[in-house]
N, C-alpha and C. Protein backbone atom coordinates (compact mmCIF):
# COMPACT_ATOMS: atom_id res chain seq x y z
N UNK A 1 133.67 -233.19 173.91
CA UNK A 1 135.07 -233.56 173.78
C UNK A 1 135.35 -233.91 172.32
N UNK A 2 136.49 -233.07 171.59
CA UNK A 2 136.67 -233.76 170.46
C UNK A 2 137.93 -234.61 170.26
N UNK A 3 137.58 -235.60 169.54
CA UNK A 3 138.29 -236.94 169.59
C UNK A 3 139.14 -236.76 167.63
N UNK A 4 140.48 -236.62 167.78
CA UNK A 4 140.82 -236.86 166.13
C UNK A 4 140.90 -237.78 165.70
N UNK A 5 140.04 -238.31 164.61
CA UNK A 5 140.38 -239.58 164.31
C UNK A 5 141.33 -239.48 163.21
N UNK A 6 142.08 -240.31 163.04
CA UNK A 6 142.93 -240.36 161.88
C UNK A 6 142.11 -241.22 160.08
N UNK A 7 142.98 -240.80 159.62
CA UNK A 7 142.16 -241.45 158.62
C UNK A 7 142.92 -242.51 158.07
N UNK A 8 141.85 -243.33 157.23
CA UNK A 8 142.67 -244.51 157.00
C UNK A 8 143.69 -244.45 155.72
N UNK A 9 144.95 -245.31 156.08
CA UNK A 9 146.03 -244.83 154.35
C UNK A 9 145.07 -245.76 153.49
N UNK A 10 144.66 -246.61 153.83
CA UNK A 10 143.82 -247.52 152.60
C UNK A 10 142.38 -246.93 151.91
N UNK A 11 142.38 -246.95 151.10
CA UNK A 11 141.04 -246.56 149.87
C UNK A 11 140.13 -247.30 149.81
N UNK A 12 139.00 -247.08 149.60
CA UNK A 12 137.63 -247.65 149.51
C UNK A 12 137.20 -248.64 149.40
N UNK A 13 138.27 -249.07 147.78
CA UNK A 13 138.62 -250.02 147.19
C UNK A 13 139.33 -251.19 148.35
N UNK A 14 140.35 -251.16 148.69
CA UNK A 14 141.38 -251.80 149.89
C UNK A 14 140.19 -252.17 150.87
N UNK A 15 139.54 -251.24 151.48
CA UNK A 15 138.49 -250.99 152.74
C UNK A 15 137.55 -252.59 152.56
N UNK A 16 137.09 -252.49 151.41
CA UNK A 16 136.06 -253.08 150.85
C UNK A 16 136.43 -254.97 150.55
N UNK A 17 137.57 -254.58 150.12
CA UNK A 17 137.86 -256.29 150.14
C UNK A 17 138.78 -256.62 151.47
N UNK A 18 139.05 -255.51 152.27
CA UNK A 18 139.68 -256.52 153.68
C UNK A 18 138.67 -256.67 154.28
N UNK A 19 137.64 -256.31 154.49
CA UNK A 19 135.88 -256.18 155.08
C UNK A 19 135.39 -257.78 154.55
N UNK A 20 135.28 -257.63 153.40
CA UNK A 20 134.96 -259.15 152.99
C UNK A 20 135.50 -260.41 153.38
N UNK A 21 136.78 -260.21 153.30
CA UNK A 21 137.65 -261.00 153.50
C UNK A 21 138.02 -261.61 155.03
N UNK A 22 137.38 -260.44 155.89
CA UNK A 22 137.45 -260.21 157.57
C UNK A 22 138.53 -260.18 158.28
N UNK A 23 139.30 -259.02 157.45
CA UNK A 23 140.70 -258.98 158.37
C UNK A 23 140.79 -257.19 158.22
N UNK A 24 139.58 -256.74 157.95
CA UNK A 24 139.83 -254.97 158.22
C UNK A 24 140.29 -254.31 159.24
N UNK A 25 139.78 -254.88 159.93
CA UNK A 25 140.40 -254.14 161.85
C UNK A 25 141.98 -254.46 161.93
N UNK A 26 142.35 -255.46 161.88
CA UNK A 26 143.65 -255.85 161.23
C UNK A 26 144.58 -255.55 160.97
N UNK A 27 143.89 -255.16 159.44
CA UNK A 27 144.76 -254.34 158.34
C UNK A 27 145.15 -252.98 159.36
N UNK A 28 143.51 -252.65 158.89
CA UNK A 28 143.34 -251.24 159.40
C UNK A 28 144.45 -250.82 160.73
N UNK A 29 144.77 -251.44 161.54
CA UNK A 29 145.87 -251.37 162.82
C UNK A 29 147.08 -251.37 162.11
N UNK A 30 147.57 -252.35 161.29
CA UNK A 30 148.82 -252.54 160.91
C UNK A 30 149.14 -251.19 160.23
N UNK A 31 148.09 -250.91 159.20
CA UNK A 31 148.62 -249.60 158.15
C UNK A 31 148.77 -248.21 158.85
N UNK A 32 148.33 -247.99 160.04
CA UNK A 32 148.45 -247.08 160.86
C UNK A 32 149.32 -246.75 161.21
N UNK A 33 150.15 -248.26 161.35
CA UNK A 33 151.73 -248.04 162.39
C UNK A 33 152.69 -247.87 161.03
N UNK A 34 152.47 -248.36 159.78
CA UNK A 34 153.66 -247.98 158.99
C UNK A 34 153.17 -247.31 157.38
N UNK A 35 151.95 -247.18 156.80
CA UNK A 35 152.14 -246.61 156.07
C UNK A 35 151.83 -245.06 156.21
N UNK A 36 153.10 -244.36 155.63
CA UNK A 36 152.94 -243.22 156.15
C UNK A 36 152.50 -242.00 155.19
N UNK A 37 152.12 -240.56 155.05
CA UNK A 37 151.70 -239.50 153.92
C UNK A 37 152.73 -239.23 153.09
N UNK A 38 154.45 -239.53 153.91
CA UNK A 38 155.52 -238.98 153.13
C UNK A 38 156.45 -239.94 153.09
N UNK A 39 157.59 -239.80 152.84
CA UNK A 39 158.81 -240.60 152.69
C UNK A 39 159.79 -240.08 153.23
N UNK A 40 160.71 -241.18 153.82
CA UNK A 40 161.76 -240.48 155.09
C UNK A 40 162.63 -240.40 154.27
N UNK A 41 163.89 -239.38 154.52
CA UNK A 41 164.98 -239.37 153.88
C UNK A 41 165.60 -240.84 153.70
N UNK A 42 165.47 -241.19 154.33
CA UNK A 42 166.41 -242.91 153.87
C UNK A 42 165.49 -243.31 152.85
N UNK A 43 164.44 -243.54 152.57
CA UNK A 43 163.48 -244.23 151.29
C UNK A 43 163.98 -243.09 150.02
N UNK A 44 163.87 -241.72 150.29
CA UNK A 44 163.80 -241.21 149.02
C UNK A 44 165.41 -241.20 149.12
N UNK A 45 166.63 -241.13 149.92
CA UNK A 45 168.03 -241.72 148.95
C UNK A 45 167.96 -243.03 148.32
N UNK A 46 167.17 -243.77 149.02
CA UNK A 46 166.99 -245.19 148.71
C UNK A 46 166.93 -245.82 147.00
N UNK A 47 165.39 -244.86 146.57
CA UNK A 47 165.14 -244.35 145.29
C UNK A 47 166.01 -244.14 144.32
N UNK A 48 166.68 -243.15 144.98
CA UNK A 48 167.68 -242.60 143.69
C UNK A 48 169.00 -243.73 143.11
N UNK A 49 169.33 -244.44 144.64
CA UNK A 49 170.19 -245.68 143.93
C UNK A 49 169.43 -245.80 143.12
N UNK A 50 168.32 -246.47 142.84
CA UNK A 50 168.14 -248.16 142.09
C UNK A 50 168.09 -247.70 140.45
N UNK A 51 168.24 -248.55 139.83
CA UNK A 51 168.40 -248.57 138.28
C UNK A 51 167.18 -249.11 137.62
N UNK A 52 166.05 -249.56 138.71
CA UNK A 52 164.94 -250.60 137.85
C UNK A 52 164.09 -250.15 138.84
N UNK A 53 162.51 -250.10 138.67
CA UNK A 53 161.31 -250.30 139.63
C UNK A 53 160.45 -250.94 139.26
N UNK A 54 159.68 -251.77 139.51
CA UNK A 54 158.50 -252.39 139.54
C UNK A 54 157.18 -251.81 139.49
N UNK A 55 156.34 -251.35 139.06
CA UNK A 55 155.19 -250.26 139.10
C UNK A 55 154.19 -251.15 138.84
N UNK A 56 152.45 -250.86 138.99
CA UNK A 56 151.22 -251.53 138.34
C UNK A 56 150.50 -250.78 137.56
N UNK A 57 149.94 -250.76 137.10
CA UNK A 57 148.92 -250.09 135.98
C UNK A 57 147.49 -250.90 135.78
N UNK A 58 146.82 -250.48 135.36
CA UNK A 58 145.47 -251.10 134.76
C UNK A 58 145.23 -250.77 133.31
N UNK A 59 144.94 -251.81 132.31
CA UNK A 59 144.83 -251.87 130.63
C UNK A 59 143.52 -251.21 130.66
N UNK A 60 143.25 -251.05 129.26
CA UNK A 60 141.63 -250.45 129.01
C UNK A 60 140.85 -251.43 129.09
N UNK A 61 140.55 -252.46 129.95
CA UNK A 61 140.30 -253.29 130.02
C UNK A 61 139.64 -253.51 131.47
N UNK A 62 140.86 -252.93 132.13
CA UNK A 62 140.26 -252.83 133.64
C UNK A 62 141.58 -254.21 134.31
N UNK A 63 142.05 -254.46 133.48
CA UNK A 63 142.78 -255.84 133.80
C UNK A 63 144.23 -254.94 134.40
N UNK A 64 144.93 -256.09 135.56
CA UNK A 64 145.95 -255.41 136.00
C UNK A 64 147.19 -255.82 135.54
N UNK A 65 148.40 -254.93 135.19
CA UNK A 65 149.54 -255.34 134.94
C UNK A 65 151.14 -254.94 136.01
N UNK A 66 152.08 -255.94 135.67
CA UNK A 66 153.17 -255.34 136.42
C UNK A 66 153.99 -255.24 135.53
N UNK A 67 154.72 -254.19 135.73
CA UNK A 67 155.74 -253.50 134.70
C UNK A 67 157.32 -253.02 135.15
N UNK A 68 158.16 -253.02 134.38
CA UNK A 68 159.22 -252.94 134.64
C UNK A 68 160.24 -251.50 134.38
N UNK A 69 160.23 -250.39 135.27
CA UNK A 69 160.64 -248.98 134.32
C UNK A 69 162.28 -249.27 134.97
N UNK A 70 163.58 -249.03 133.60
CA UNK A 70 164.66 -249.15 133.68
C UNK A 70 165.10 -247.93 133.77
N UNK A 71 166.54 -247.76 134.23
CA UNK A 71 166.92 -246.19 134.13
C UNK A 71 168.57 -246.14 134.80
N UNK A 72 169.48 -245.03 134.93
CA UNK A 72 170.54 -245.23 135.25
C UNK A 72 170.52 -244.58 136.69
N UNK A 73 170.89 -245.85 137.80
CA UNK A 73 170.79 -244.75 138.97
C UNK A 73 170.84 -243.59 138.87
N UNK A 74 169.82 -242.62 139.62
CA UNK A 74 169.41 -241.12 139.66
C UNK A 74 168.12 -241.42 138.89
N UNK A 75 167.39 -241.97 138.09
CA UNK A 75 166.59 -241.97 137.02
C UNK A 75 164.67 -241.56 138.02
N UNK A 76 165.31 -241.68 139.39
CA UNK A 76 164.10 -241.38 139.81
C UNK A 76 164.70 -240.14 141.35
N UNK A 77 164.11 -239.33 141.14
CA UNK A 77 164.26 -238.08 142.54
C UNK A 77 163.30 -237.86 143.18
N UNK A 78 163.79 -237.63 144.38
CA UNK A 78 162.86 -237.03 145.13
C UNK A 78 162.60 -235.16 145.89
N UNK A 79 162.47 -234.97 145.16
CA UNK A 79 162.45 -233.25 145.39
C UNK A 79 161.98 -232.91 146.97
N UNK A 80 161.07 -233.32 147.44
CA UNK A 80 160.79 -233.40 148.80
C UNK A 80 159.93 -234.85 149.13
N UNK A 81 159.32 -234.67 150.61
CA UNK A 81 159.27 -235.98 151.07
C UNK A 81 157.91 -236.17 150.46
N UNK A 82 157.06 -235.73 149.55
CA UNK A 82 155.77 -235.82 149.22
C UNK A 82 155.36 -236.18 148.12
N UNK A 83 156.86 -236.14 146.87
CA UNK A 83 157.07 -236.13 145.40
C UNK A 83 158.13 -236.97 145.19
N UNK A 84 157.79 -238.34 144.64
CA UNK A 84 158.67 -239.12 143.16
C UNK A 84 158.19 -238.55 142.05
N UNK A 85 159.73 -238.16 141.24
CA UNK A 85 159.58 -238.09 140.24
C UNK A 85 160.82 -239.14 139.33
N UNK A 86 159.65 -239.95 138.06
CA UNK A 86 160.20 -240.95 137.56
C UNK A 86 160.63 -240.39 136.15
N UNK A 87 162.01 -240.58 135.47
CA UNK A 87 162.24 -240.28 134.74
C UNK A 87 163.14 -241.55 133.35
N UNK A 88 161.94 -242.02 132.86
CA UNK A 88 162.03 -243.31 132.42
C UNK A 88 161.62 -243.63 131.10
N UNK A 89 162.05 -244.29 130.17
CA UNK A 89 161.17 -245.12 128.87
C UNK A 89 160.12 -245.53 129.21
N UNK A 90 159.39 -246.28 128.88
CA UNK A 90 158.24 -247.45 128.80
C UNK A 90 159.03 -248.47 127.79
N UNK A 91 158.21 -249.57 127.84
CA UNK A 91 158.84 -250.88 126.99
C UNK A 91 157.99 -250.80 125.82
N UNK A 92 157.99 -250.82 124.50
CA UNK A 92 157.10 -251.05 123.71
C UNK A 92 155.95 -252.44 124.22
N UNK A 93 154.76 -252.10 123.64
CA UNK A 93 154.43 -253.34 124.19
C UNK A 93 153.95 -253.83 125.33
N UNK A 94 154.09 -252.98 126.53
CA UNK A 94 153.66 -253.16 127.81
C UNK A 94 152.61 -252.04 127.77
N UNK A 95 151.61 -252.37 128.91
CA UNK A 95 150.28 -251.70 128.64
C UNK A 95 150.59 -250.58 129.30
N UNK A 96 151.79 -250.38 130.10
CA UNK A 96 152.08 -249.01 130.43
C UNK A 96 152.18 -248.31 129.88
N UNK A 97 152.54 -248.74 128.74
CA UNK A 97 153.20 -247.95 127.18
C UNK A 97 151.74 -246.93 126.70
N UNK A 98 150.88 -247.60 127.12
CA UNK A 98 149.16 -246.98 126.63
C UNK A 98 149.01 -246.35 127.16
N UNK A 99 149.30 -246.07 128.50
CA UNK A 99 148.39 -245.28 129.80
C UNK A 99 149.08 -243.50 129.55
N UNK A 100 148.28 -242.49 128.97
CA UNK A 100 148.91 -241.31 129.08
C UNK A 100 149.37 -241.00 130.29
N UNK A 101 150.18 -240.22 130.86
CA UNK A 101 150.54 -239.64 132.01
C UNK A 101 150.81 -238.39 132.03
């Protein structure tokens, strides 16, 4: 009999400290029911309002940052349910500003 298992939305990384922490089974249930591979039409119109997003990055350092990308509603699209695309400055100064893309 074959059985599909699904796979988990969380990464190795994620896996590894809810395991430690002892709330993997948990997690692991919760992220099943809502994080999903794509984005529903209401999230990606959602997107295109906003004028500001919140993003994270990691410095050469390994250290984590939160960052702020500005833009004029539309500044981010969604071409289909699988693709953001961000169309934005960086801040001088913020370690996002470092990270090639």
């Amino acid at each position: 009999m074959d059985v599909e298992i699904e796979a988990s939305p969380f990464h190795e990384g994620e896996q590894a400290l809810q395991s430690q922490y002892g709330v993997r089974d948990k997690l692991e249930q919760m992220g099943q029911s809502f994080i999903r591979d794509h984005m529903p039409d209401q999230h990606r119109e959602f997107y295109e309002q906003l004028s500001y997003a919140f993003v994270g990055s990691i410095d050469a350092l390994g250290r984590p940052w939160a960052s702020v990308l500005l833009g004029q509603p539309g500044f981010m699209q969604s071409p289909d349910e699988f693709s953001l695309t961000v169309n934005a400055s960086r801040v001088a100064g913020d370690p996002l500003s470092l990270i090639h893309i």
